[in-house]
PDB file of N, CA and C in Angstrom:
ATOM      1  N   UNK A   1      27.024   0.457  12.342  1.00  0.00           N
ATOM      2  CA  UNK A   1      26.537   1.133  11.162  1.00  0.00           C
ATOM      3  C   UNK A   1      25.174   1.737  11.489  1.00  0.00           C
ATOM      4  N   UNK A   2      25.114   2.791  11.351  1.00  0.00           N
ATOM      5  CA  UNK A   2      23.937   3.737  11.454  1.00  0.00           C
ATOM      6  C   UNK A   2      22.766   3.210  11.066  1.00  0.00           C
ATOM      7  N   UNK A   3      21.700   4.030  10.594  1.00  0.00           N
ATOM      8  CA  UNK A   3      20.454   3.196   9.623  1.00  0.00           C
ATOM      9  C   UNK A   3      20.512   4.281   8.270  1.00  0.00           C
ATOM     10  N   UNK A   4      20.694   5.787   8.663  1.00  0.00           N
ATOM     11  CA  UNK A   4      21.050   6.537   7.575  1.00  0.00           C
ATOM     12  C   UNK A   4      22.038   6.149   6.761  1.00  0.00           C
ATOM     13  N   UNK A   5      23.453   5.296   6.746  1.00  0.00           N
ATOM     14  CA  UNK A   5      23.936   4.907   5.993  1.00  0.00           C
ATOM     15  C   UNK A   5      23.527   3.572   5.546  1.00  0.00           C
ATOM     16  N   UNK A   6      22.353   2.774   5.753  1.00  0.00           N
ATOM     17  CA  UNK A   6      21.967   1.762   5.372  1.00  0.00           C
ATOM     18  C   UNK A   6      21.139   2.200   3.965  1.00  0.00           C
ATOM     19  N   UNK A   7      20.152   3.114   4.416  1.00  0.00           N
ATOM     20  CA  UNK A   7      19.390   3.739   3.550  1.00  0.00           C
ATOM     21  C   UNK A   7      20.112   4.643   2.601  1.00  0.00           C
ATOM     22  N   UNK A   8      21.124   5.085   2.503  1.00  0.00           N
ATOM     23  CA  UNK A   8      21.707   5.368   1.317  1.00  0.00           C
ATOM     24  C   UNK A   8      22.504   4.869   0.753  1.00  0.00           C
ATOM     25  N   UNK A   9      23.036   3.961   0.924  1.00  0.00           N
ATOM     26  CA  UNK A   9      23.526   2.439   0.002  1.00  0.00           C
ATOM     27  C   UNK A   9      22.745   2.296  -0.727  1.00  0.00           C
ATOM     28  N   UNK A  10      21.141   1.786   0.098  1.00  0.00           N
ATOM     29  CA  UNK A  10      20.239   1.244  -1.237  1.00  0.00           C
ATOM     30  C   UNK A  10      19.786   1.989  -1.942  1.00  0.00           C
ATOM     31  N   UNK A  11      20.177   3.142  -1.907  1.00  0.00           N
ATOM     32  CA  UNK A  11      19.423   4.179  -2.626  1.00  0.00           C
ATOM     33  C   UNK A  11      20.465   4.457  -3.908  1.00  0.00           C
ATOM     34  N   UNK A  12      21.506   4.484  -4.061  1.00  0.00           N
ATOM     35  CA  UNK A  12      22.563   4.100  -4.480  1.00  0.00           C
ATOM     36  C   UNK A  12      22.230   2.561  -5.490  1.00  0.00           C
ATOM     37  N   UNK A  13      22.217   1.711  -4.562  1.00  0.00           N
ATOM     38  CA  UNK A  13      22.124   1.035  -5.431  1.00  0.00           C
ATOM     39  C   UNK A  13      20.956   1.149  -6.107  1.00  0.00           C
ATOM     40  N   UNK A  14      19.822   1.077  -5.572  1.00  0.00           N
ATOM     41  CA  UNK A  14      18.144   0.789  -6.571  1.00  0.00           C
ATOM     42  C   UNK A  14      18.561   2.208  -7.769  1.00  0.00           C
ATOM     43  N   UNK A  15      19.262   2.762  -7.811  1.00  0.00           N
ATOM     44  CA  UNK A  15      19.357   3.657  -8.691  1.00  0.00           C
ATOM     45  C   UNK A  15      21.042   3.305  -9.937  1.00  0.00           C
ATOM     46  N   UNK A  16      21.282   2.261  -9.369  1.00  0.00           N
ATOM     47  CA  UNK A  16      22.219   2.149 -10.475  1.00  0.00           C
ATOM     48  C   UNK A  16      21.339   0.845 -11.158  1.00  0.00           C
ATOM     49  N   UNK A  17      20.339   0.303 -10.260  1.00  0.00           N
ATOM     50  CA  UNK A  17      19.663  -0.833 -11.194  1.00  0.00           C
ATOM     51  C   UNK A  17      18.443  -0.200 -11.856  1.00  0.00           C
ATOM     52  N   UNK A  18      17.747   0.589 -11.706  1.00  0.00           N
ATOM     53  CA  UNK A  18      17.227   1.531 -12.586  1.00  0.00           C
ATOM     54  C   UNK A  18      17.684   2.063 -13.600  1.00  0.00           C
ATOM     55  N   UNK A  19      18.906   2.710 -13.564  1.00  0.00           N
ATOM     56  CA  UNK A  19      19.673   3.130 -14.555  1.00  0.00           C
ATOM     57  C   UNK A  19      19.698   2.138 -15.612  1.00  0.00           C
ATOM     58  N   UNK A  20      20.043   1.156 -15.172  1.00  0.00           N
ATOM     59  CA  UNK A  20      20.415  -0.187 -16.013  1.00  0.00           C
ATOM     60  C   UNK A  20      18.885  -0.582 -17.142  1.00  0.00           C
ATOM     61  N   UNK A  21      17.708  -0.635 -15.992  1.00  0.00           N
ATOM     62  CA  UNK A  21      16.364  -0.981 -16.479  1.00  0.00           C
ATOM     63  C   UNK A  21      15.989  -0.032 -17.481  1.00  0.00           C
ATOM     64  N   UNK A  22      15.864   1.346 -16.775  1.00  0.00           N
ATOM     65  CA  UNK A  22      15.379   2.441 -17.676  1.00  0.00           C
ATOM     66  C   UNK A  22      16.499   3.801 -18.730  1.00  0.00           C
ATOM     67  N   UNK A  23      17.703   3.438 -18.170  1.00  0.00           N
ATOM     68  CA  UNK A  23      18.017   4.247 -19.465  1.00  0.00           C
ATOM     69  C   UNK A  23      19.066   5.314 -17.737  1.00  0.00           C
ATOM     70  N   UNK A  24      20.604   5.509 -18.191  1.00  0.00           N
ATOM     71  CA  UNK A  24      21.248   6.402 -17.039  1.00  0.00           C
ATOM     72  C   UNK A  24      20.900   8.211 -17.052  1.00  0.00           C
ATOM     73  N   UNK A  25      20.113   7.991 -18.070  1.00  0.00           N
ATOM     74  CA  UNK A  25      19.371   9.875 -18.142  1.00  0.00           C
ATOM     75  C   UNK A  25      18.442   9.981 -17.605  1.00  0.00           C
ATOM     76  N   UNK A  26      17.451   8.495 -17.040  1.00  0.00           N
ATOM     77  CA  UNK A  26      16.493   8.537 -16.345  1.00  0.00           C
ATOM     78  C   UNK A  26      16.549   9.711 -15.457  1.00  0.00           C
ATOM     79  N   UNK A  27      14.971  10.354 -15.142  1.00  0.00           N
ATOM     80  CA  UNK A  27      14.895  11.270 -14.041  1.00  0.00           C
ATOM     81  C   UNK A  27      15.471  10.783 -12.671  1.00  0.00           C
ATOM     82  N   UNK A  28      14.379   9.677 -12.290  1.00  0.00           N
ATOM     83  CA  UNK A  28      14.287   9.163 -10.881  1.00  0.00           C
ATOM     84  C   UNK A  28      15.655   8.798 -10.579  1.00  0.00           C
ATOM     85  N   UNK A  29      16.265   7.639 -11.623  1.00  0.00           N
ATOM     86  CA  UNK A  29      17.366   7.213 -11.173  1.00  0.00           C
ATOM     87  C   UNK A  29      18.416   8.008 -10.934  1.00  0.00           C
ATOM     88  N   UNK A  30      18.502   9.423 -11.726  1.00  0.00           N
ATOM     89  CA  UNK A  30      19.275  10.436 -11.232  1.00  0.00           C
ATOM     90  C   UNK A  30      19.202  11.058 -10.094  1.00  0.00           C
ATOM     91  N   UNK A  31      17.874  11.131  -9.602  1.00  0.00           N
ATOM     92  CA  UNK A  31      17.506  11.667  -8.283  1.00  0.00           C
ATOM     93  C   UNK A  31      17.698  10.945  -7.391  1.00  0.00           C
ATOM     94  N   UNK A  32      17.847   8.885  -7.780  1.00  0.00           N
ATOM     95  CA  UNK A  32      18.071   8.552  -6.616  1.00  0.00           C
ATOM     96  C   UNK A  32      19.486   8.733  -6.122  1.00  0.00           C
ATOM     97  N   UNK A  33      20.497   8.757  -6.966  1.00  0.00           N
ATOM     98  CA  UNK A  33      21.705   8.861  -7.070  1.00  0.00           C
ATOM     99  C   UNK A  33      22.017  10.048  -6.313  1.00  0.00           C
ATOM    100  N   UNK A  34      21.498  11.106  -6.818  1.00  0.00           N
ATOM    101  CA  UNK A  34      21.723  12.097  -5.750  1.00  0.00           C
ATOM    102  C   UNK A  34      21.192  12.139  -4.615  1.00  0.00           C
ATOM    103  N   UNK A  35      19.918  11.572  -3.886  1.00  0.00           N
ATOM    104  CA  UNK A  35      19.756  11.597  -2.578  1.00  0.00           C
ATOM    105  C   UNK A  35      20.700  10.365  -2.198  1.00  0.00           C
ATOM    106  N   UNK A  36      20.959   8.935  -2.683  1.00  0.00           N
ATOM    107  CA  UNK A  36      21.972   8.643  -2.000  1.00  0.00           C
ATOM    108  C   UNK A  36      23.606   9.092  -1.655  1.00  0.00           C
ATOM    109  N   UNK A  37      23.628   9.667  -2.317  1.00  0.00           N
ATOM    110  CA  UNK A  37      24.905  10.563  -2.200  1.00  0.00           C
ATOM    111  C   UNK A  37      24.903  11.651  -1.263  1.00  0.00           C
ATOM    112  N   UNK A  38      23.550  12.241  -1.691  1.00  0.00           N
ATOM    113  CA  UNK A  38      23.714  13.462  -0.525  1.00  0.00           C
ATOM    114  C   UNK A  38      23.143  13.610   0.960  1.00  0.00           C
ATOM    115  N   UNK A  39      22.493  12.186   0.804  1.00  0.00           N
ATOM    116  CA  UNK A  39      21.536  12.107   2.175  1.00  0.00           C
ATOM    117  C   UNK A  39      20.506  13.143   2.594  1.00  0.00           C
ATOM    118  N   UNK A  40      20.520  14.297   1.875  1.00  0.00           N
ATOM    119  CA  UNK A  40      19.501  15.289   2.753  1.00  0.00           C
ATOM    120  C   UNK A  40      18.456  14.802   2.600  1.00  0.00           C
ATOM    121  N   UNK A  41      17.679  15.577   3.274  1.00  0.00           N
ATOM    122  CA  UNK A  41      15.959  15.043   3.668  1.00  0.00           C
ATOM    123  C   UNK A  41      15.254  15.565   1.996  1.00  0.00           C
ATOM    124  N   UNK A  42      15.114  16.939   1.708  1.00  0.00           N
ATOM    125  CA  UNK A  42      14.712  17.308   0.143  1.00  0.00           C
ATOM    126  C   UNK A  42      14.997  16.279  -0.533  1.00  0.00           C
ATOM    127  N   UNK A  43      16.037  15.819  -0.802  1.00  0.00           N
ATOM    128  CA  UNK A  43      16.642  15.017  -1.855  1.00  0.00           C
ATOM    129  C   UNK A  43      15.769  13.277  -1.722  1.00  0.00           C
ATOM    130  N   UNK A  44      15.791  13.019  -0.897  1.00  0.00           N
ATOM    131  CA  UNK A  44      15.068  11.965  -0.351  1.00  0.00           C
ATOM    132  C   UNK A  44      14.092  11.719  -0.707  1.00  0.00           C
ATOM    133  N   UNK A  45      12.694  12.751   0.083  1.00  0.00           N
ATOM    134  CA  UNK A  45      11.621  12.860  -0.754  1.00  0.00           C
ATOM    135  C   UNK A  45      11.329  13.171  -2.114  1.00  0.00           C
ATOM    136  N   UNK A  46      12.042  13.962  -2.990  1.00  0.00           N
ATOM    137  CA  UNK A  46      12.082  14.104  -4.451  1.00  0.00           C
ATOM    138  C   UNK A  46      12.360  12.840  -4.903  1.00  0.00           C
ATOM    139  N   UNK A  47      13.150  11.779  -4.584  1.00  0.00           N
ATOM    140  CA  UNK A  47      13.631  10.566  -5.048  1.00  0.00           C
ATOM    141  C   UNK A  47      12.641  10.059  -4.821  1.00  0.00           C
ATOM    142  N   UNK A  48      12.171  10.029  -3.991  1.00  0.00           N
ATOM    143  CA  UNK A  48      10.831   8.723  -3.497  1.00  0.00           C
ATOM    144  C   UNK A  48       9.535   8.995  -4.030  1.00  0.00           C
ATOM    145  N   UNK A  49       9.545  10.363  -4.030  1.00  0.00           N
ATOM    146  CA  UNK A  49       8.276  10.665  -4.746  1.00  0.00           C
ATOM    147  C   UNK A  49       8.089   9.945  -6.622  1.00  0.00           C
ATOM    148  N   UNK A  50       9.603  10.641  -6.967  1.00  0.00           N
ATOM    149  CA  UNK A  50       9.634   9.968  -8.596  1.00  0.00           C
ATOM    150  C   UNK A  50       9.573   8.589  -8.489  1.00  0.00           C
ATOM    151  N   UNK A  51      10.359   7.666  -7.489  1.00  0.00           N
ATOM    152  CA  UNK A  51       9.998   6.288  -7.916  1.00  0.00           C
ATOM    153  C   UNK A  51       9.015   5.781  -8.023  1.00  0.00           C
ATOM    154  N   UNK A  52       7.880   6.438  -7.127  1.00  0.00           N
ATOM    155  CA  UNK A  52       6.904   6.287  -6.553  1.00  0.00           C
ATOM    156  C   UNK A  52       5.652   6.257  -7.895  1.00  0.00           C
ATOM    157  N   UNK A  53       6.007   7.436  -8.547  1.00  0.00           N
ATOM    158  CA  UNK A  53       5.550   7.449  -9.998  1.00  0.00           C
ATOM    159  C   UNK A  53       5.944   6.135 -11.303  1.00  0.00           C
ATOM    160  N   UNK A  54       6.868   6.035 -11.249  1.00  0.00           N
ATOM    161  CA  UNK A  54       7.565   4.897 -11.968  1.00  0.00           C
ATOM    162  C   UNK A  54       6.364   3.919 -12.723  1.00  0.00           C
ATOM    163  N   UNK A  55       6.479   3.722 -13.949  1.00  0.00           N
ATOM    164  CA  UNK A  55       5.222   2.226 -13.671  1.00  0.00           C
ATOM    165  C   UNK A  55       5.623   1.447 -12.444  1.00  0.00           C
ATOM    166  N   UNK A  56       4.701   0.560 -12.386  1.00  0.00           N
ATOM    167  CA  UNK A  56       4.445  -0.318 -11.353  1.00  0.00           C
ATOM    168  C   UNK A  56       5.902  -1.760 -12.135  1.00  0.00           C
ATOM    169  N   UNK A  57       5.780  -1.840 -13.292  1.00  0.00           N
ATOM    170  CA  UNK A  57       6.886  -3.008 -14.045  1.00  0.00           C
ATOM    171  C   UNK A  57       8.160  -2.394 -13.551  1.00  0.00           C
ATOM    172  N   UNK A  58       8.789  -1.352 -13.872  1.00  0.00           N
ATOM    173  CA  UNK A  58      10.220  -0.677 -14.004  1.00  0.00           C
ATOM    174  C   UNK A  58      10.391  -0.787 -12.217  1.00  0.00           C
ATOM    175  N   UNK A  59       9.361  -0.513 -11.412  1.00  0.00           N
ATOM    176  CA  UNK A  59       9.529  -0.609  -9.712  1.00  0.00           C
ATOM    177  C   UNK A  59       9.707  -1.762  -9.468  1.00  0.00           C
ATOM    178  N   UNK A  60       9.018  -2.849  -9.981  1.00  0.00           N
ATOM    179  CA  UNK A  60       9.488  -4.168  -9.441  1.00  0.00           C
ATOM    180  C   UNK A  60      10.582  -4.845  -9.639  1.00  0.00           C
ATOM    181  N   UNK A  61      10.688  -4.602 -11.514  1.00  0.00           N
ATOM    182  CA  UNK A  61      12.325  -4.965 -11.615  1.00  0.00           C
ATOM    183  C   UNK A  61      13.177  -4.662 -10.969  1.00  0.00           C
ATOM    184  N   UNK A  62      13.547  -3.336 -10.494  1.00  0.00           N
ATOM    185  CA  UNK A  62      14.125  -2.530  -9.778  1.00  0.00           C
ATOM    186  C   UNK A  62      14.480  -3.185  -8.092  1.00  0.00           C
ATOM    187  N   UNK A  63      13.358  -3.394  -7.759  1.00  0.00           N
ATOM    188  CA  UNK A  63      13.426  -3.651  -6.782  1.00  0.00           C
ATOM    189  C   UNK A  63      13.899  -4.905  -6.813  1.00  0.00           C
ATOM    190  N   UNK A  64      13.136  -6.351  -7.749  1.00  0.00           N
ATOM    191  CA  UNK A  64      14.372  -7.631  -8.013  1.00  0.00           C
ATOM    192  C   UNK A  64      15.501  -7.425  -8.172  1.00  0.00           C
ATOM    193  N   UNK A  65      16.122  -6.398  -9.006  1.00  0.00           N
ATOM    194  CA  UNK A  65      17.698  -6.353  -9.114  1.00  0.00           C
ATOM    195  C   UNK A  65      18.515  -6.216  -7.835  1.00  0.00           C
ATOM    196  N   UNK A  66      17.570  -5.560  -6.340  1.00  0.00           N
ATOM    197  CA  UNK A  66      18.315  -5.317  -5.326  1.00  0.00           C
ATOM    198  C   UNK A  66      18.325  -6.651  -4.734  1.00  0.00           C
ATOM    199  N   UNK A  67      17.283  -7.406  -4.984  1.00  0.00           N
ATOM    200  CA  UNK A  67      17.353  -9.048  -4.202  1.00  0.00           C
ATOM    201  C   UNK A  67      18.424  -9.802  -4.554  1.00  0.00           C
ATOM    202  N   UNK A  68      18.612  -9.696  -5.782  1.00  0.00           N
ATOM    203  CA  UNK A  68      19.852 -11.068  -6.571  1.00  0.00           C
ATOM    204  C   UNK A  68      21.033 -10.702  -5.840  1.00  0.00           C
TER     205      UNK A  68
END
């Protein structure tokens, strides 16, 4: 298994547990959805940049939901 398909699994996922946290119309979580889906490099950074914005609460949950 590659590492590019590692990294878009979780991207995939941290964006269906976002969805869950913040609402499935969310921006970010839509964006993450689409860079995990589409893998390009644009898509990537647009995703990372919005999470990146996120409060600091909605990022951590987020990020617990990928631990459990």
């Amino acid at each position: 298994m590659d590492e590019t398909a590692i990294d878009r699994a979780a991207m995939v996922r941290l964006a269906k547990a976002l969805a869950f946290i913040c609402g499935p119309d969310n921006t970010t979580a839509i964006a993450l959805k689409a860079a995990g889906e589409s893998g390009s490099e644009r898509d990537i950074k647009k995703a990372r940049a919005l999470f990146l914005k996120l409060k600091p609460g909605d990022r951590k949950a987020a990020m617990t939901m990928l631990n459990d």
